[in-house]
Protein backbone atom coordinates (compact mmCIF):
# COMPACT_ATOMS: atom_id res chain seq x y z
CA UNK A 1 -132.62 -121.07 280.09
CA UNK A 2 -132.58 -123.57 277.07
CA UNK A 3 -132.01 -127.22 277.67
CA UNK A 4 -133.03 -129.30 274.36
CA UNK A 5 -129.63 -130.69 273.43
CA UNK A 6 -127.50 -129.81 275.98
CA UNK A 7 -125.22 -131.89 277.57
CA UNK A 8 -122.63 -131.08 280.45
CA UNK A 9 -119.56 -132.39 282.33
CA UNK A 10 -118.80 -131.13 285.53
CA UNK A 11 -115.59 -131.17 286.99
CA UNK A 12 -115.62 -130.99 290.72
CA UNK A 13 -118.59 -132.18 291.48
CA UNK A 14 -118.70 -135.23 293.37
CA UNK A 15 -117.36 -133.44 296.52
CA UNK A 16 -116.97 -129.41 295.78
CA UNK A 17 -119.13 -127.03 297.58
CA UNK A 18 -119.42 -125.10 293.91
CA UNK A 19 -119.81 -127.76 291.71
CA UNK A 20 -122.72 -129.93 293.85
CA UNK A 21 -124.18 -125.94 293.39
CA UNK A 22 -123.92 -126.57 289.87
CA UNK A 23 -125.01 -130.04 289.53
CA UNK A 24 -128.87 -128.54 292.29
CA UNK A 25 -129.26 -125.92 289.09
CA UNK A 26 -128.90 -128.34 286.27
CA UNK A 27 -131.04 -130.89 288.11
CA UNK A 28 -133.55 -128.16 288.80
CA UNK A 29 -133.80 -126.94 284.80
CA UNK A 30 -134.07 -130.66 283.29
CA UNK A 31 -130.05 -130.03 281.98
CA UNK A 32 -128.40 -133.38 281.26
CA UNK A 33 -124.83 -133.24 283.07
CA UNK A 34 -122.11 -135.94 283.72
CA UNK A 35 -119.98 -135.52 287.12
CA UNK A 36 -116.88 -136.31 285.38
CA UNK A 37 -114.63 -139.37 287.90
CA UNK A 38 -111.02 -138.34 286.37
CA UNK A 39 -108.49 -136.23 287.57
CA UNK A 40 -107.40 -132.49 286.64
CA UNK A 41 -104.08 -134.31 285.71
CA UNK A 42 -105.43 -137.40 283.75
CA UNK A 43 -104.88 -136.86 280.57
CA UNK A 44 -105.93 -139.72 278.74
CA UNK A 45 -108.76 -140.64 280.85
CA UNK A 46 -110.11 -136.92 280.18
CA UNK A 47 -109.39 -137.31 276.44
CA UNK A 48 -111.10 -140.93 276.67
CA UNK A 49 -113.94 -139.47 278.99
CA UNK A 50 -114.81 -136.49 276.24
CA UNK A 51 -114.97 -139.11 273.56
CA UNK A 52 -117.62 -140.90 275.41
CA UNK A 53 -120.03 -138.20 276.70
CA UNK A 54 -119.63 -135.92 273.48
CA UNK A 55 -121.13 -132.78 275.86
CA UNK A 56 -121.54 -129.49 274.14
CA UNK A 57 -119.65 -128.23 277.06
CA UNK A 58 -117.79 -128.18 280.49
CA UNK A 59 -117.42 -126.65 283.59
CA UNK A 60 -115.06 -126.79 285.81
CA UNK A 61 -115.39 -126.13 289.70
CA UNK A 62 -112.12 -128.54 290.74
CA UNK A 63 -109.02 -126.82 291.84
CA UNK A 64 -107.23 -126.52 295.52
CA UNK A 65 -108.39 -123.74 297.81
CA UNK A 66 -106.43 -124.62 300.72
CA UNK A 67 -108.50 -126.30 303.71
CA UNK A 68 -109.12 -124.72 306.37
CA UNK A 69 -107.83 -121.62 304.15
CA UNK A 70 -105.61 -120.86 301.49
CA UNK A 71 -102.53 -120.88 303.75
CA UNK A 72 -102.39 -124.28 303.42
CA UNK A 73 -101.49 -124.04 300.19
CA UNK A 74 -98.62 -122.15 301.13
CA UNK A 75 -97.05 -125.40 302.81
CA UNK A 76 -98.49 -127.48 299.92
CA UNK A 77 -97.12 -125.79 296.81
CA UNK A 78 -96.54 -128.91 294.48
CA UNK A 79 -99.61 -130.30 294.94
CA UNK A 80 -101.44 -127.00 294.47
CA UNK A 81 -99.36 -126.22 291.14
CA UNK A 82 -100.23 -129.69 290.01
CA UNK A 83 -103.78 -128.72 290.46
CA UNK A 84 -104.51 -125.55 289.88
CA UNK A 85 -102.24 -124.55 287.02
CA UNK A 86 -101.17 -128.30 285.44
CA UNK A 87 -104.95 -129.93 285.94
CA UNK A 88 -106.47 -126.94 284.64
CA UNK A 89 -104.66 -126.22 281.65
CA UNK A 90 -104.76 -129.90 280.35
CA UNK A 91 -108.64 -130.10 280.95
CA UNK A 92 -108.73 -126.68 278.73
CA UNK A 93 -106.55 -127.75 276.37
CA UNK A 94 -108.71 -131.18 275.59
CA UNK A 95 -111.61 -129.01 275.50
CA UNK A 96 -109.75 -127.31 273.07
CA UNK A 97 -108.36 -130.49 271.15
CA UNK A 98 -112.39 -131.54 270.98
CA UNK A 99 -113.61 -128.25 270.10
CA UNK A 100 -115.62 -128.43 273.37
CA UNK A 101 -116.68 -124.98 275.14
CA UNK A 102 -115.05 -125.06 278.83
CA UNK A 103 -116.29 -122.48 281.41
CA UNK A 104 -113.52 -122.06 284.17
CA UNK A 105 -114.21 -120.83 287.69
CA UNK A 106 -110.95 -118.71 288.66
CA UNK A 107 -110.34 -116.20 291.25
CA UNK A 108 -110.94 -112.20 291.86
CA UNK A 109 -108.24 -112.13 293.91
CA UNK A 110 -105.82 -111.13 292.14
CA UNK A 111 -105.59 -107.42 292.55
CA UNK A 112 -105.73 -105.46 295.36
CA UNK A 113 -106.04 -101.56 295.64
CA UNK A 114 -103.80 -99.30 294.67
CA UNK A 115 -103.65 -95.38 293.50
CA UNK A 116 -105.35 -96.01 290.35
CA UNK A 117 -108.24 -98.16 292.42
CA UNK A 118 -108.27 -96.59 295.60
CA UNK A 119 -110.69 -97.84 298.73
CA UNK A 120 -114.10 -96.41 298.31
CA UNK A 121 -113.15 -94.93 295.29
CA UNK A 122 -115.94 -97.10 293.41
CA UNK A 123 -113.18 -97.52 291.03
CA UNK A 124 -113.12 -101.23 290.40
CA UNK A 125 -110.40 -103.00 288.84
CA UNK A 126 -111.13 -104.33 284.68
CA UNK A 127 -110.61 -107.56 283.22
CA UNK A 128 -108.07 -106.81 281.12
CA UNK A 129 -105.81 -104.60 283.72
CA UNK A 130 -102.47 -106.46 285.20
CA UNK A 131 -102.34 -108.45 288.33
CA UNK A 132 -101.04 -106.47 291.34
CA UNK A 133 -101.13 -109.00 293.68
CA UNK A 134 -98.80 -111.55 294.59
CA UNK A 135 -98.96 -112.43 297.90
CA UNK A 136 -100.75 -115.49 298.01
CA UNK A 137 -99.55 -119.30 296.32
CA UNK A 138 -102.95 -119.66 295.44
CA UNK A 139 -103.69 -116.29 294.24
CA UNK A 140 -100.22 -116.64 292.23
CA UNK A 141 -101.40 -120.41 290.79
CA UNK A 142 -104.45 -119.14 289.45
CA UNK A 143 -103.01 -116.03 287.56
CA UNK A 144 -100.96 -118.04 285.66
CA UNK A 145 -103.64 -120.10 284.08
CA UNK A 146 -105.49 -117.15 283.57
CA UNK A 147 -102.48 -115.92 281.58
CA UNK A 148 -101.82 -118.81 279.65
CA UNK A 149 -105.84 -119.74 278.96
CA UNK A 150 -105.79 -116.58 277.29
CA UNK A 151 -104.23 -118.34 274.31
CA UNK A 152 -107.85 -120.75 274.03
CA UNK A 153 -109.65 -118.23 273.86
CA UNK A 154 -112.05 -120.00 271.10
CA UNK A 155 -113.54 -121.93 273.74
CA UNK A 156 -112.86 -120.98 276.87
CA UNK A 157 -115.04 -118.65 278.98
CA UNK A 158 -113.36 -117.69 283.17
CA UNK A 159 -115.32 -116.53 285.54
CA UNK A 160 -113.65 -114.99 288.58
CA UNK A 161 -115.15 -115.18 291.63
CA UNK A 162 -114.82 -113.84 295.35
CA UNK A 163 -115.59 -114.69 298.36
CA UNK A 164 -118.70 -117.14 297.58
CA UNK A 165 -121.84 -116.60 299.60
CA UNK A 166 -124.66 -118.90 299.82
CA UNK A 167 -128.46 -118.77 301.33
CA UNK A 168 -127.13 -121.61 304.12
CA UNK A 169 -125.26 -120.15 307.09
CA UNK A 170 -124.61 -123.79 308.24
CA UNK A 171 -122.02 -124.30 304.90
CA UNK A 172 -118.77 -123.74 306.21
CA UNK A 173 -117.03 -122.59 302.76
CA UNK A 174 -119.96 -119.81 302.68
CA UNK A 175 -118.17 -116.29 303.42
CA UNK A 176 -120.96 -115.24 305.88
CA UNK A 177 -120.41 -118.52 307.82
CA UNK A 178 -116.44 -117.51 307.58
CA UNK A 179 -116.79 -114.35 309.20
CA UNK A 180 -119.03 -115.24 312.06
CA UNK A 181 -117.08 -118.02 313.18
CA UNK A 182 -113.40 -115.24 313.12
CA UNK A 183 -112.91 -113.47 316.54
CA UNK A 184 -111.60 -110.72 314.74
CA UNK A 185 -111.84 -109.44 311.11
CA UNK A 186 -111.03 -106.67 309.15
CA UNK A 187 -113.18 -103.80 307.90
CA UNK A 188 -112.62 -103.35 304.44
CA UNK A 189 -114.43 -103.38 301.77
CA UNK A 190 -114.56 -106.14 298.83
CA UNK A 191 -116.33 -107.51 296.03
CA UNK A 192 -117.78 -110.92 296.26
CA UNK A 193 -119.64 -113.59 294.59
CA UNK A 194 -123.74 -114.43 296.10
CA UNK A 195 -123.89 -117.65 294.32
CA UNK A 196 -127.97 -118.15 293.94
CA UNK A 197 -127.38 -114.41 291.99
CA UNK A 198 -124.46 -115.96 289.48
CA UNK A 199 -124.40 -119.47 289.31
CA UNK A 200 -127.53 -119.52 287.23
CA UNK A 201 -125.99 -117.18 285.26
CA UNK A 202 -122.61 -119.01 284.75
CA UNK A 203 -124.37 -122.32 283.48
CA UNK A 204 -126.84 -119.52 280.88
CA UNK A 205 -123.06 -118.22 279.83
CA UNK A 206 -122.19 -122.00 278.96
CA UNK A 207 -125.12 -123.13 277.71
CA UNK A 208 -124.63 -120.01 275.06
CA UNK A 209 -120.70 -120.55 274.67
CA UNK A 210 -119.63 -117.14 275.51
CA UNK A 211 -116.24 -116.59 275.91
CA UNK A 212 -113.67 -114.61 277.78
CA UNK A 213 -113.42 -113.49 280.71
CA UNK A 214 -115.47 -111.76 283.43
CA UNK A 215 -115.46 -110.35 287.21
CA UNK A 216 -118.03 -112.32 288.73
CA UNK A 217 -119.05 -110.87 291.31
CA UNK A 218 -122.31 -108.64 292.24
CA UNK A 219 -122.26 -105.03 291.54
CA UNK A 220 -120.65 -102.66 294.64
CA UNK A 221 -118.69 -103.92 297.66
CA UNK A 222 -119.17 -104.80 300.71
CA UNK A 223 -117.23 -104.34 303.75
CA UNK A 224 -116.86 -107.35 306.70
CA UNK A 225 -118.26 -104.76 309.14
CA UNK A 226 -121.10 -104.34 306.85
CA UNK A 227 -122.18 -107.73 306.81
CA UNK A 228 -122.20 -108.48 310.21
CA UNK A 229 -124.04 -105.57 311.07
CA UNK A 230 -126.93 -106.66 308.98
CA UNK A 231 -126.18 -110.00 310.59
CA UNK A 232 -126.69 -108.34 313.98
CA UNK A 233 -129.89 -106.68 312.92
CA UNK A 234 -131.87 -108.98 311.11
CA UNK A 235 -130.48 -112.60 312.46
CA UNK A 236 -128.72 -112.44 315.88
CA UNK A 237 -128.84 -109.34 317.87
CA UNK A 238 -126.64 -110.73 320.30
CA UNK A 239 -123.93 -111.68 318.25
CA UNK A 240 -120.34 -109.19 318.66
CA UNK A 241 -117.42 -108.93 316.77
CA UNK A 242 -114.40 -107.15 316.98
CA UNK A 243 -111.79 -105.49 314.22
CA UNK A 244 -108.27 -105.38 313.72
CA UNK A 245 -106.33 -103.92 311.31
CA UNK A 246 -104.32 -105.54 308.30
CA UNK A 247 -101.38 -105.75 309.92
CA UNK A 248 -102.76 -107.35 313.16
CA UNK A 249 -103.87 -109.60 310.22
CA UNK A 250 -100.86 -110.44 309.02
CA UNK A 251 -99.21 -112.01 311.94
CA UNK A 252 -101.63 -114.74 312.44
CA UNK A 253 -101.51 -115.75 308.49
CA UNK A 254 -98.92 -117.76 306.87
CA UNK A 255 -99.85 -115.29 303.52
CA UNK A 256 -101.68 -111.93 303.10
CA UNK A 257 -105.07 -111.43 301.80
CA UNK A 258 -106.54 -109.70 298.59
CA UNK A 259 -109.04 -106.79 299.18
CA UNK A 260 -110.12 -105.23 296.25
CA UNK A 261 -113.42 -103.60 293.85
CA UNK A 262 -113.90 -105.51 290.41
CA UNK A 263 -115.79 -104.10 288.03
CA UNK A 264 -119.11 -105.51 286.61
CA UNK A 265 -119.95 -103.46 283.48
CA UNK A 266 -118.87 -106.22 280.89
CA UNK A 267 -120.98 -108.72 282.89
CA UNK A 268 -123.48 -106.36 283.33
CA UNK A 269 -123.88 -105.82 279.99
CA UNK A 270 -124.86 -109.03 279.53
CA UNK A 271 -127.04 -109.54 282.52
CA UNK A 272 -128.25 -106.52 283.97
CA UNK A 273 -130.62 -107.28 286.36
CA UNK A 274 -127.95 -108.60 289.15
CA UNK A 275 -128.69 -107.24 292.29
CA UNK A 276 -126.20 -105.11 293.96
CA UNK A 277 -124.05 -107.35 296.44
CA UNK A 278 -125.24 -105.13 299.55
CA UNK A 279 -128.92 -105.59 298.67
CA UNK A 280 -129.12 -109.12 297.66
CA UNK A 281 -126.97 -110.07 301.33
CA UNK A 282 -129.31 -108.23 302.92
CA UNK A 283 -132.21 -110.54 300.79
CA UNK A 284 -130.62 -113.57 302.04
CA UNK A 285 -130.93 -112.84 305.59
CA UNK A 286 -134.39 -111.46 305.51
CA UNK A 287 -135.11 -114.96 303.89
CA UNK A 288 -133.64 -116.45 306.48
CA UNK A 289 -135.38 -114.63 309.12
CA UNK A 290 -139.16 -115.60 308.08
């Protein structure tokens, strides 16, 4: 990873699980970065913040997910909007004004499966196929950036992501920790994001401006059923969980959930030693066994 002459803002940083991520990385390779203090919505202090720092890029990790989940942006729908679509699009439309390369972390979920991507298929859904799902605020929020961003495409690279896993099982916005903490989940499989596999790679990707946009996720899928089971065997052979089905699902959320496959053969492409995502979980709890 080069980092003579590099200089990076991070948006999201000073309390996001993602972008303090980031910020461990950059420390780690000797990368100069800024945690940027304005607000998704500040225009002018953004504008008057770029001027200052001059960075040969961004990155932005702010946005609303919806705390304790993203049902809570379903009762929260301004503030979301402002956020996700009208915070985003004026930080990547400075960047653009200043000729600044922005990486954008986005969402995967966004699709779910349907007769052209069926379940277990291993037909995974491309980056330039429609939406088909639209049953989530958030979910809906973050398509229409992705949309609109579309038109910067000079200097803007997005990065979807699902269903973020980490190496710390005590992080409570880690998928793993998620799932052992649900009485019930579902057993279906998904694509999803092991960040100590991609992160690394997302600051390479904006270090070397590439642009565009990419499913960034691990190789394969990976069902809920499948991770606890390797849970069970390797960390906690007492631990149980039980299933239910999508539409015992349903009735305890306020909105429904994306399952889905996304293809990696762009990203791979680029990077093609990422691990598939049912080896490298399997990796992070052997780690954390020794």
């Amino acid at each position: 990873m080069i980092s003579q002459n590099i200089k990076i803002i991070i948006f999201g940083a000073k309390t996001g699980w993602i972008g303090q991520k980031i910020i461990e990385l950059l420390k780690l390779n000797d990368i100069e970065y800024y945690i940027s203090e304005c607000r998704l919505e500040n225009r002018e202090s953004i504008l008057n913040e770029l001027d200052k720092i001059k960075p040969t890029s961004v990155i932005n990790c702010a946005g609303v997910t919806g705390r304790p989940n993203v049902d809570w942006c379903e009762d929260n729908k301004q503030e979301t909007i402002r956020s996700n679509v009208i915070g985003t699009l004026n930080l990547i439309d400075c960047c653009y004004l200043k000729s600044i390369h922005i990486t954008n972390f986005a969402t995967g979920c966004i699709y779910k499966y349907d007769e052209k991507h069926p379940m277990y298929s291993g037909i995974g859904f491309k980056e330039e196929e429609e939406f088909n799902y639209f049953d989530s605020h958030y979910s809906v929020t973050k398509q229409m950036v992705e949309k609109l961003s579309k038109h910067y495409e000079t200097n803007t690279l997005t990065l979807r992501l699902r269903m973020p896993i980490s190496e710390n099982l005590n992080e409570p916005r880690n998928f793993i920790t998620k799932i052992t903490k649900y009485e019930r989940v579902i057993n279906i499989p998904n694509s999803c994001t092991v960040l100590p596999d991609l992160l690394p790679i997302a600051i390479d990707m904006s270090i070397k401006q590439i642009k565009g946009v990419y499913n960034f996720v691990n190789p394969g899928v990976i069902s809920h059923n499948e991770i606890l089971d390797l849970y069970t065997t390797i960390i906690d052979p007492n631990f149980k969980y039980q299933n239910f089905t999508e539409e015992e699902q349903s009735k305890i959320l306020k909105c429904g959930r994306s399952n889905n496959h996304l293809d990696t053969t762009k990203l791979e492409l680029l990077y093609p030693t990422i691990p598939n995502i049912k080896n490298s979980i399997e990796r992070i709890f052997l780690n954390l066994k020794k």
